[in-house]
N, C-alpha and C. Protein backbone atom coordinates (compact mmCIF):
# COMPACT_ATOMS: atom_id res chain seq x y z
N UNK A 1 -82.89 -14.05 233.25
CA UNK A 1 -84.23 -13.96 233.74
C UNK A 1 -84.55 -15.20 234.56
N UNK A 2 -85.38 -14.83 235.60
CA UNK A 2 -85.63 -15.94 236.78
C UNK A 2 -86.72 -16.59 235.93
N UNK A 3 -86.85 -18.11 236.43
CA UNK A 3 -88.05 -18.95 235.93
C UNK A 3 -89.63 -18.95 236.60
N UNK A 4 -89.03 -18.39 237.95
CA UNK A 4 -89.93 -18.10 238.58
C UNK A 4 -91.44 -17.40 238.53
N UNK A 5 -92.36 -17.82 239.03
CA UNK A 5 -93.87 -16.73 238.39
C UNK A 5 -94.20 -16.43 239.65
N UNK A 6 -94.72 -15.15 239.16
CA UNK A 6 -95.59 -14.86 240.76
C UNK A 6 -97.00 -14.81 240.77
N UNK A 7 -97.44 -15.65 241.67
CA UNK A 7 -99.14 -16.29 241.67
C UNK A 7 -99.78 -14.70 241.88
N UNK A 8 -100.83 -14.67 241.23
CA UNK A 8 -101.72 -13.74 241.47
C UNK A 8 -103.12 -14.46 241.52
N UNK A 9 -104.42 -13.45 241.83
CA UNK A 9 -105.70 -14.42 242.54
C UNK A 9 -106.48 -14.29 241.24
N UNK A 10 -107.57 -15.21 240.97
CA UNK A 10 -108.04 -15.01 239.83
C UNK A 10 -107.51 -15.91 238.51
N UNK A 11 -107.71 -15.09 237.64
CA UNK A 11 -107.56 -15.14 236.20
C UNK A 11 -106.55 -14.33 235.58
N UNK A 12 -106.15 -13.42 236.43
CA UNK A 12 -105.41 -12.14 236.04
C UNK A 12 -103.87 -12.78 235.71
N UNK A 13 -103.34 -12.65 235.07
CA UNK A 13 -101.74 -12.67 234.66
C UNK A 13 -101.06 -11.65 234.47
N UNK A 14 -100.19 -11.77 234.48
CA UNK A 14 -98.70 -10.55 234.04
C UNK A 14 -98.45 -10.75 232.74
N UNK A 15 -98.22 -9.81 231.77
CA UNK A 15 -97.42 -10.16 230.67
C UNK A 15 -95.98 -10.84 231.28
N UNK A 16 -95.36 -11.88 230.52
CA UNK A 16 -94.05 -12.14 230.26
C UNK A 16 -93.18 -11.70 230.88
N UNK A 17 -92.87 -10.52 230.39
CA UNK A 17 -91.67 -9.93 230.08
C UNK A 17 -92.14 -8.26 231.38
N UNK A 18 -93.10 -8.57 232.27
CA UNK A 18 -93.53 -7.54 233.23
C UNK A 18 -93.21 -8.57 234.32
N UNK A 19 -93.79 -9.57 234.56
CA UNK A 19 -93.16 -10.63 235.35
C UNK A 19 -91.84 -10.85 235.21
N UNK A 20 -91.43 -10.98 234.74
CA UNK A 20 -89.74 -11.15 234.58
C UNK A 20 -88.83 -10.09 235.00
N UNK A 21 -89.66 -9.03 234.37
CA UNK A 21 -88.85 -7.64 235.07
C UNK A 21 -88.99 -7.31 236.97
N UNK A 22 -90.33 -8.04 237.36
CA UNK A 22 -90.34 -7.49 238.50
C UNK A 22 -90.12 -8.90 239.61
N UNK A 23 -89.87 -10.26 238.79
CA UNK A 23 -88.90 -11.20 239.43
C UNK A 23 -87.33 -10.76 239.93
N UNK A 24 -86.85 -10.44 238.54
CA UNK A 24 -85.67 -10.17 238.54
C UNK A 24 -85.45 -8.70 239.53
N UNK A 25 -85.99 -7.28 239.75
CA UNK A 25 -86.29 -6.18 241.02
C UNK A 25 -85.97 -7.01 242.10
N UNK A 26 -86.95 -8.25 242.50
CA UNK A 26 -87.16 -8.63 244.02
C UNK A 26 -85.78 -9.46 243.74
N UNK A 27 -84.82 -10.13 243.11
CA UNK A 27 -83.88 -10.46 243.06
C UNK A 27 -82.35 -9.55 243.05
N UNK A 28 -83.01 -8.29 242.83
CA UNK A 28 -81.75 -7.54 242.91
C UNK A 28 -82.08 -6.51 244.31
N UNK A 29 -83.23 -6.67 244.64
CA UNK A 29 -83.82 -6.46 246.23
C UNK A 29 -83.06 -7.54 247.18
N UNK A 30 -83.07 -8.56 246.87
CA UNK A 30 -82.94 -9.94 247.97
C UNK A 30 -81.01 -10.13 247.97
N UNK A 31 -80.86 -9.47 246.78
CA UNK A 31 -78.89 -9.15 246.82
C UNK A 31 -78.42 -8.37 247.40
N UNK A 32 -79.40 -7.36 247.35
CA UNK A 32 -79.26 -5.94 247.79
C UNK A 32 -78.98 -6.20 249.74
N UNK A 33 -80.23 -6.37 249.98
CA UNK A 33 -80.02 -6.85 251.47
C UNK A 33 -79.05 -8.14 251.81
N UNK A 34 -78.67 -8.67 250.98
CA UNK A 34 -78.10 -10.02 252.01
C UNK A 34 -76.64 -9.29 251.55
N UNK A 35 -75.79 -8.73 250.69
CA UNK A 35 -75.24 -8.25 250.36
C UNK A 35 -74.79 -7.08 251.83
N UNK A 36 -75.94 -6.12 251.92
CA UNK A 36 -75.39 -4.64 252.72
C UNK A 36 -75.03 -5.42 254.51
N UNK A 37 -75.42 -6.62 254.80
CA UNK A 37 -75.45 -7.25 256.19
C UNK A 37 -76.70 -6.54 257.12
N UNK A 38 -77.09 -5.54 256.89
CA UNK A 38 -78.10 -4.56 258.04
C UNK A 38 -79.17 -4.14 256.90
N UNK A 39 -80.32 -4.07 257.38
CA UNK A 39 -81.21 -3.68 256.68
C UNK A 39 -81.34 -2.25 257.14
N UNK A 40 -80.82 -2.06 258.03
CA UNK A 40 -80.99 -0.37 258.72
C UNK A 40 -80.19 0.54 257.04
N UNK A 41 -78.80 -0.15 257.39
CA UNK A 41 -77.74 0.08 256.67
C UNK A 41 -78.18 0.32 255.18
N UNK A 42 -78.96 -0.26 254.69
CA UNK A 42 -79.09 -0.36 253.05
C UNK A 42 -80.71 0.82 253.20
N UNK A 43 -81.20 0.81 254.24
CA UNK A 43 -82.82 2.15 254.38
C UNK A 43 -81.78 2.95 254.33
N UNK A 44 -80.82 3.61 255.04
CA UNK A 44 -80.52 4.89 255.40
C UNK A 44 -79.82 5.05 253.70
N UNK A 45 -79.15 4.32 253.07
CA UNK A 45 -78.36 4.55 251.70
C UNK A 45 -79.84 4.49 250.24
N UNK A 46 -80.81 3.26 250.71
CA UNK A 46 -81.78 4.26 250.03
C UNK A 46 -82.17 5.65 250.01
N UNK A 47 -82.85 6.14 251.40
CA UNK A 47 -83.15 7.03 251.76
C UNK A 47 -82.60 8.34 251.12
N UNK A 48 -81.36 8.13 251.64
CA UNK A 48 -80.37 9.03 250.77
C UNK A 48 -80.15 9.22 249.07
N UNK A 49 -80.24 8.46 249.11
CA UNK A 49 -80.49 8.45 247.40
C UNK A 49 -81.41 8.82 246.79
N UNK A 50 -82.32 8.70 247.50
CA UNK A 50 -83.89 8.91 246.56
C UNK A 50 -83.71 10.90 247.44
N UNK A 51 -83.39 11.01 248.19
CA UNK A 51 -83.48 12.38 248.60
C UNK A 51 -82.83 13.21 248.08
N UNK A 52 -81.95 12.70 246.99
CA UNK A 52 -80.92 13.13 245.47
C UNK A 52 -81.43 14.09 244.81
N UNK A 53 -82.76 13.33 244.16
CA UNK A 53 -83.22 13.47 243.46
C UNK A 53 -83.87 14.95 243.28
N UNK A 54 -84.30 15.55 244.51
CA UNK A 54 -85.29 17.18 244.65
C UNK A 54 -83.73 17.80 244.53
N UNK A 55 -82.23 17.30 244.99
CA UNK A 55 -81.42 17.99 245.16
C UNK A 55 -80.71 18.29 244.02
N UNK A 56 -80.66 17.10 242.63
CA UNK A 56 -80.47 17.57 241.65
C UNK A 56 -81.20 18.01 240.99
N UNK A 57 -82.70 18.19 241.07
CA UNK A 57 -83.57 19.22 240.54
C UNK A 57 -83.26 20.49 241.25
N UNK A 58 -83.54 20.99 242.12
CA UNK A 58 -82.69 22.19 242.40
C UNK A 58 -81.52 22.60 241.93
N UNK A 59 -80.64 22.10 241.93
CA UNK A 59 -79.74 22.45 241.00
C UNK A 59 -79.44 22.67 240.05
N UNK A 60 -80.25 21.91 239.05
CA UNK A 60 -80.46 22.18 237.84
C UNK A 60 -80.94 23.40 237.59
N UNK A 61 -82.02 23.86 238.43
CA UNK A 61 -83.05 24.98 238.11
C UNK A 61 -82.32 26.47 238.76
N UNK A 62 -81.17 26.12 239.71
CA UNK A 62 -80.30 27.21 239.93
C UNK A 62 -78.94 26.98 238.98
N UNK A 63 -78.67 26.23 238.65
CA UNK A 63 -77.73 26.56 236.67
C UNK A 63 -78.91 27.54 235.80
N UNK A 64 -79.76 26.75 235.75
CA UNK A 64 -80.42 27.92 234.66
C UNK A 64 -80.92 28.79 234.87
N UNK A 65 -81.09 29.49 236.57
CA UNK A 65 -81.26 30.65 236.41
C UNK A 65 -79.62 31.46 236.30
N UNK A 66 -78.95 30.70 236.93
CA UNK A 66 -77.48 31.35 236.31
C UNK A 66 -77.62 31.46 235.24
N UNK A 67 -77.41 30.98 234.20
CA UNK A 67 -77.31 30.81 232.64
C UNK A 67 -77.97 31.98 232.79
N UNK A 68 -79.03 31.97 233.12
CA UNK A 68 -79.74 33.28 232.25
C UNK A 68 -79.35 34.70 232.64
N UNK A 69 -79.07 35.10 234.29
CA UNK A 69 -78.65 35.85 234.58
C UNK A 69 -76.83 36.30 233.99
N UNK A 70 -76.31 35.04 233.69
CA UNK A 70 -75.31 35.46 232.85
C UNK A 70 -75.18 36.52 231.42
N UNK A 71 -76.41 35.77 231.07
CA UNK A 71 -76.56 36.47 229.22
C UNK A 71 -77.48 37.45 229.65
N UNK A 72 -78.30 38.17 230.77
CA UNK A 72 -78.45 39.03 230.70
C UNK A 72 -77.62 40.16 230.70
N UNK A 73 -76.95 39.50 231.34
CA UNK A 73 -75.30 40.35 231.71
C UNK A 73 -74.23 40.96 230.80
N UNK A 74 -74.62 39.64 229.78
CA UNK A 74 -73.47 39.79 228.84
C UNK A 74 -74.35 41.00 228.01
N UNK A 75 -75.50 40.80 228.17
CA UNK A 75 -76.58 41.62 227.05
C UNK A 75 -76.22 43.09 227.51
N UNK A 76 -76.17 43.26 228.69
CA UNK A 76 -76.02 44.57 229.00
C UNK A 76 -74.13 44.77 229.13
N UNK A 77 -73.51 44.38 229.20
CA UNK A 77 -72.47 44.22 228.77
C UNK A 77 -71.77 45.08 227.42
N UNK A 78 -72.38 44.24 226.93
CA UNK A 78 -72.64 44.88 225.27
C UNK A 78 -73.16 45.69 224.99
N UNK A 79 -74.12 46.24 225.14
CA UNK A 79 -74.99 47.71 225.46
C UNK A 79 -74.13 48.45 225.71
N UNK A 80 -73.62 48.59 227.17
CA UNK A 80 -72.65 49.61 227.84
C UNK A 80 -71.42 49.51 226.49
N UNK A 81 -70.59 48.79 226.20
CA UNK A 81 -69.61 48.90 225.23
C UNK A 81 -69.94 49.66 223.86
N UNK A 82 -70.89 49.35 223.59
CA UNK A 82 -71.42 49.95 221.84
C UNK A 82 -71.96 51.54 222.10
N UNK A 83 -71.64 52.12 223.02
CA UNK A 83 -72.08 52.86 223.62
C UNK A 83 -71.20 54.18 223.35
């Protein structure tokens, strides 16, 4: 954890351990970029990443309508056989 604080106006403070967490963000922000060399370079690999996210929700939600259309299947499956 950084030693660092971040001034706010007022009276207002951060807990501890909320400051620390969002020292240490802008520190794995400030690696992040000096690290990728291009800031273009490290937007477009955010970008992409966070655009993941609707894509593994979709997916998820087309497994389970598989799943289900499976065991309907199997349901009638079984029907036709006992038959």
């Amino acid at each position: 954890m950084s030693s660092q604080k971040i001034a706010l106006e007022g009276r207002t403070r951060l807990p501890g351990r909320i400051q620390d967490v969002i020292v240490d963000c802008g520190s794995a922000v400030t690696q992040a970029l000096n690290g990728s060399g291009s800031n273009a370079v490290l937007h477009a690999t955010l970008k992409s990443f966070s655009n993941m996210d609707s894509v593994i929700d979709n997916t998820i939600n087309n497994v389970n309508k598989l799943e289900s259309l499976v065991h309907h299947m199997n349901t009638q499956l079984n029907n036709v056989e006992s038959k």
